[in-house]
Protein backbone atom coordinates (compact mmCIF):
# COMPACT_ATOMS: atom_id res chain seq x y z
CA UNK A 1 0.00 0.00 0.00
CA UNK A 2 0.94 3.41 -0.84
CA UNK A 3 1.42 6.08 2.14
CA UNK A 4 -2.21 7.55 1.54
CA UNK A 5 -3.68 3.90 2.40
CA UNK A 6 -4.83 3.61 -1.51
CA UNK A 7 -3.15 0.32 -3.21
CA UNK A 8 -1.83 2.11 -6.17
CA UNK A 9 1.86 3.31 -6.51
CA UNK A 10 3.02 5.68 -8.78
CA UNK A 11 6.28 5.30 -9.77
CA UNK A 12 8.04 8.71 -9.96
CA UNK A 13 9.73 9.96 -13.14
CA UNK A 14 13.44 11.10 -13.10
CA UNK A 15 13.24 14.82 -13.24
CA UNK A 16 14.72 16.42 -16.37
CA UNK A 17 16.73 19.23 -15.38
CA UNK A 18 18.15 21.63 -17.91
CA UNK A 19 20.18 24.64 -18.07
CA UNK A 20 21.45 27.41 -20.51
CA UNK A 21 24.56 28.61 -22.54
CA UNK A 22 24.30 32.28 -22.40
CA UNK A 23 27.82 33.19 -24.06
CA UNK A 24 26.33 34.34 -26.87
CA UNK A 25 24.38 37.05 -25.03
CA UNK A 26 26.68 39.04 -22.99
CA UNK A 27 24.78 42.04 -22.44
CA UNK A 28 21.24 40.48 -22.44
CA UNK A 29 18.50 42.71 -20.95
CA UNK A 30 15.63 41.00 -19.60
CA UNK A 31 12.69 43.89 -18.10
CA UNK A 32 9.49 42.29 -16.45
CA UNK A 33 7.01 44.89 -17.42
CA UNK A 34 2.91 44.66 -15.23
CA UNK A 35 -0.30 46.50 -15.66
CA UNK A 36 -3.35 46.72 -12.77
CA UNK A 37 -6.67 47.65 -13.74
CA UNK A 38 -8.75 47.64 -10.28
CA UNK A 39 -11.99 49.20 -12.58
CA UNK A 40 -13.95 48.95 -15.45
CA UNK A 41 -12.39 51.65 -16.61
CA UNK A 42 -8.81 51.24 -16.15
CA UNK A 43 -9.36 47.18 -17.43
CA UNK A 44 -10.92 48.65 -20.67
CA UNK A 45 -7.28 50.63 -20.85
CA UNK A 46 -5.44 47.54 -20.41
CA UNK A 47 -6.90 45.93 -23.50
CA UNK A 48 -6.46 49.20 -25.38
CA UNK A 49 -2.70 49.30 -24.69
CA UNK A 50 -2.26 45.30 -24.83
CA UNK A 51 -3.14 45.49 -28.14
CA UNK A 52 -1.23 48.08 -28.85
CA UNK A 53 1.96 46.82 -26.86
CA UNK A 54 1.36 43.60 -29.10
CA UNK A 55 1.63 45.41 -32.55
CA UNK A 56 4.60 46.81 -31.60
CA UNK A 57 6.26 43.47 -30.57
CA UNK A 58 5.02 42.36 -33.82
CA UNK A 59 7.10 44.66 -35.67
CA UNK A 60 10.02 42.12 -34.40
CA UNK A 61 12.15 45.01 -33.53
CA UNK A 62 16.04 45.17 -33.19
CA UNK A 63 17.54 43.07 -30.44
CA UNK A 64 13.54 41.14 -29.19
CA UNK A 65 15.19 38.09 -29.02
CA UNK A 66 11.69 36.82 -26.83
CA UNK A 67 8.09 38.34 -25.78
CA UNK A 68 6.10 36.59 -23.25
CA UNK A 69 2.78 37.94 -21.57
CA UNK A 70 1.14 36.04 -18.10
CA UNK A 71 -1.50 37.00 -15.40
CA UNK A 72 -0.52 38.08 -12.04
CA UNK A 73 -3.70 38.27 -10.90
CA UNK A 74 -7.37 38.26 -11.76
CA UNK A 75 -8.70 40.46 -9.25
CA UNK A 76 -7.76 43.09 -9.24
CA UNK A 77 -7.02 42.68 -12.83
CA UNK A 78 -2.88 42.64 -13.00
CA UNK A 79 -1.44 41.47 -16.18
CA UNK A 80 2.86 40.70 -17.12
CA UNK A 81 4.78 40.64 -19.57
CA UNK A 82 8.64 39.63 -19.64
CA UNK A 83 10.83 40.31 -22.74
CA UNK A 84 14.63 39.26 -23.77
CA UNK A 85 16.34 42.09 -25.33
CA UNK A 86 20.32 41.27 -27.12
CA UNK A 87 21.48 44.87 -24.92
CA UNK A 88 20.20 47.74 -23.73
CA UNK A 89 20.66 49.85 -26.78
CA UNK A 90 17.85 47.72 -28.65
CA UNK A 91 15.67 47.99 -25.78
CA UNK A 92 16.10 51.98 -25.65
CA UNK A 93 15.53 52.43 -29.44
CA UNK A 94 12.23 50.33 -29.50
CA UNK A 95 11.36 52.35 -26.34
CA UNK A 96 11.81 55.66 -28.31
CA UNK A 97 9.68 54.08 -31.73
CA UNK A 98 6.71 55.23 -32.88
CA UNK A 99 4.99 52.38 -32.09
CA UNK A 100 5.70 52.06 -29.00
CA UNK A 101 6.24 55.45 -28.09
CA UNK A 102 2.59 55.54 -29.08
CA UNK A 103 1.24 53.97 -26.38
CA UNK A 104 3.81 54.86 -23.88
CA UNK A 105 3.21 58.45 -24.17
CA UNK A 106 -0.46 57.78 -24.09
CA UNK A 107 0.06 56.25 -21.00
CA UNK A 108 2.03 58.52 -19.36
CA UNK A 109 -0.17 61.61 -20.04
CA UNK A 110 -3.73 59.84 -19.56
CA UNK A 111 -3.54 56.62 -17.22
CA UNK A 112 -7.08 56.04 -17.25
CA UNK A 113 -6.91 54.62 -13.21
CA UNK A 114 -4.29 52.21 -14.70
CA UNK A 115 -0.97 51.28 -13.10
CA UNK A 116 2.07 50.31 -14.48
CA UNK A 117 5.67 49.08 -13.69
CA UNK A 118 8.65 47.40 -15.09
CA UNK A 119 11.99 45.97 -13.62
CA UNK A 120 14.84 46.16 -15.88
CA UNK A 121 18.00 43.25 -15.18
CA UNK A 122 21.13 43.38 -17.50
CA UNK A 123 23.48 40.04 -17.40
CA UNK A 124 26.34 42.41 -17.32
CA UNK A 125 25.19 44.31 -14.22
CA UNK A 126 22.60 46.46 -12.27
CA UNK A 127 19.16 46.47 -11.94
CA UNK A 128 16.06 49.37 -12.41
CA UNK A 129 12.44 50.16 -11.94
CA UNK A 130 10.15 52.54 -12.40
CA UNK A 131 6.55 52.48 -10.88
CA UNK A 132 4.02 54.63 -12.42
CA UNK A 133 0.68 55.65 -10.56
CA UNK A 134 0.65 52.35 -8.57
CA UNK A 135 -1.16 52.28 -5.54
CA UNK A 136 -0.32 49.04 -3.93
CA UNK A 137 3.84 48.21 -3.93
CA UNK A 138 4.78 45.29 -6.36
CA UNK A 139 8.37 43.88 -6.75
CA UNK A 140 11.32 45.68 -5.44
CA UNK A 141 8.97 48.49 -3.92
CA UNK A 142 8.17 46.52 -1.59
CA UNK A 143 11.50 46.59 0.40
CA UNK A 144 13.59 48.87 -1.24
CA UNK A 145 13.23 52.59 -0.38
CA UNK A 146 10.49 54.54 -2.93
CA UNK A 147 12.53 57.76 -4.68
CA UNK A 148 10.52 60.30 -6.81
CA UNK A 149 12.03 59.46 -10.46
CA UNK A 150 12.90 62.82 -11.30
CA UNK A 151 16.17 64.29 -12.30
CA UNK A 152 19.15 61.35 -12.48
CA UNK A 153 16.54 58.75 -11.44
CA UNK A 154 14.14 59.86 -14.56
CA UNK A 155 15.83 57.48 -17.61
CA UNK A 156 16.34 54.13 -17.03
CA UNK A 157 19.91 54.39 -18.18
CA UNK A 158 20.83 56.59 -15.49
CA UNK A 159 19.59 54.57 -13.30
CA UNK A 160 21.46 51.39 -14.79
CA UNK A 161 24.93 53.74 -15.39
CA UNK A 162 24.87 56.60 -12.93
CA UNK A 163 26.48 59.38 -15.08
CA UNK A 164 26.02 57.64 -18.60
CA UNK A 165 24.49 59.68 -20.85
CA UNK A 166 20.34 59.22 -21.72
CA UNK A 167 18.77 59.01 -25.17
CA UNK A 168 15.29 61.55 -25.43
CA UNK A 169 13.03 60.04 -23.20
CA UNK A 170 9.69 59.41 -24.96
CA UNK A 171 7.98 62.29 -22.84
CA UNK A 172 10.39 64.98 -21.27
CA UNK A 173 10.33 65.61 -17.34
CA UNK A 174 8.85 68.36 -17.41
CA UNK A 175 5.55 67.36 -19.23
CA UNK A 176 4.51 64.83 -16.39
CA UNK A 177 2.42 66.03 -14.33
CA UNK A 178 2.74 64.77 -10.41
CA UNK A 179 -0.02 63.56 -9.05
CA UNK A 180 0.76 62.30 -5.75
């Protein structure tokens, strides 16, 4: 007898474990990127700018070596997406496209009651977030210290290379509007 008292045993499968060669990606950039909706409102948003976000990954830009989209949760409504970028200069040039840019500047200027965040990870070093009009603290907000992203913090490649110089951002500085 098995150890829940049934007579069947199930004989247990070697696991398959499996790894990865990343030498040919030395400066790989991978960025989790999430959306909340908590209304009808904001959710109707979401789909707006999911489909959006997904014609612009279907452009197959530059350096998108892999696009992947999940659920965090259903309620509220919290959707992810993680991407695999060959190096931070592809990521920063689709980030400055028009299609993109499209619904990034959208975003910025209107949320709609939507939230949104990403974490950016490089394989050759450093990490950076950004959190934009979230209410409730998700990943690395919720134990590392919250800074206004303003000034050096405001481009994600200042925040990656302290001192390195920043492309355009999408929408300047000084056109967001602070709402907190």
């Amino acid at each position: 007898m098995g150890p829940t008292g049934v007579g069947i045993m199930i004989e247990a499968a070697p696991i398959r474990r499996q790894t990865v060669d990343l030498s040919d990606y030395p400066d790989l950039v991978v960025i989790y990127l999430g959306m909340r909706g908590p209304s009808l409102k904001a959710m109707a948003a979401m789909i707006r700018t999911g489909r959006e976000i997904r014609a612009a990954v279907a452009a197959a830009p530059e350096g998108l070596l892999l696009h992947e989209t999940f659920v965090f949760s259903l309620l509220p409504l919290h959707l992810g997406m993680r991407q695999y970028w060959r190096d931070l200069d592809c990521l920063e040039a689709w980030t400055r496209d028009g299609l993109h840019r499209g619904w990034w500047t959208s975003f910025l200027k209107s949320p709609e009651g939507t939230s949104f965040w990403y974490e950016t990870y490089r394989r050759s070093g450093g990490f950076e977030a950004i959190y934009d009009n979230v209410s409730e603290p998700v990943g690395m907000l919720r134990f590392a210290p919250a800074h206004p992203a303003k000034g050096p913090m405001f481009s994600a490649r200042a925040r990656l290379d302290p001192g390195a110089q920043a492309p355009a951002a999408p929408v300047a500085e000084d056109e967001l509007e602070e709402t907190n």
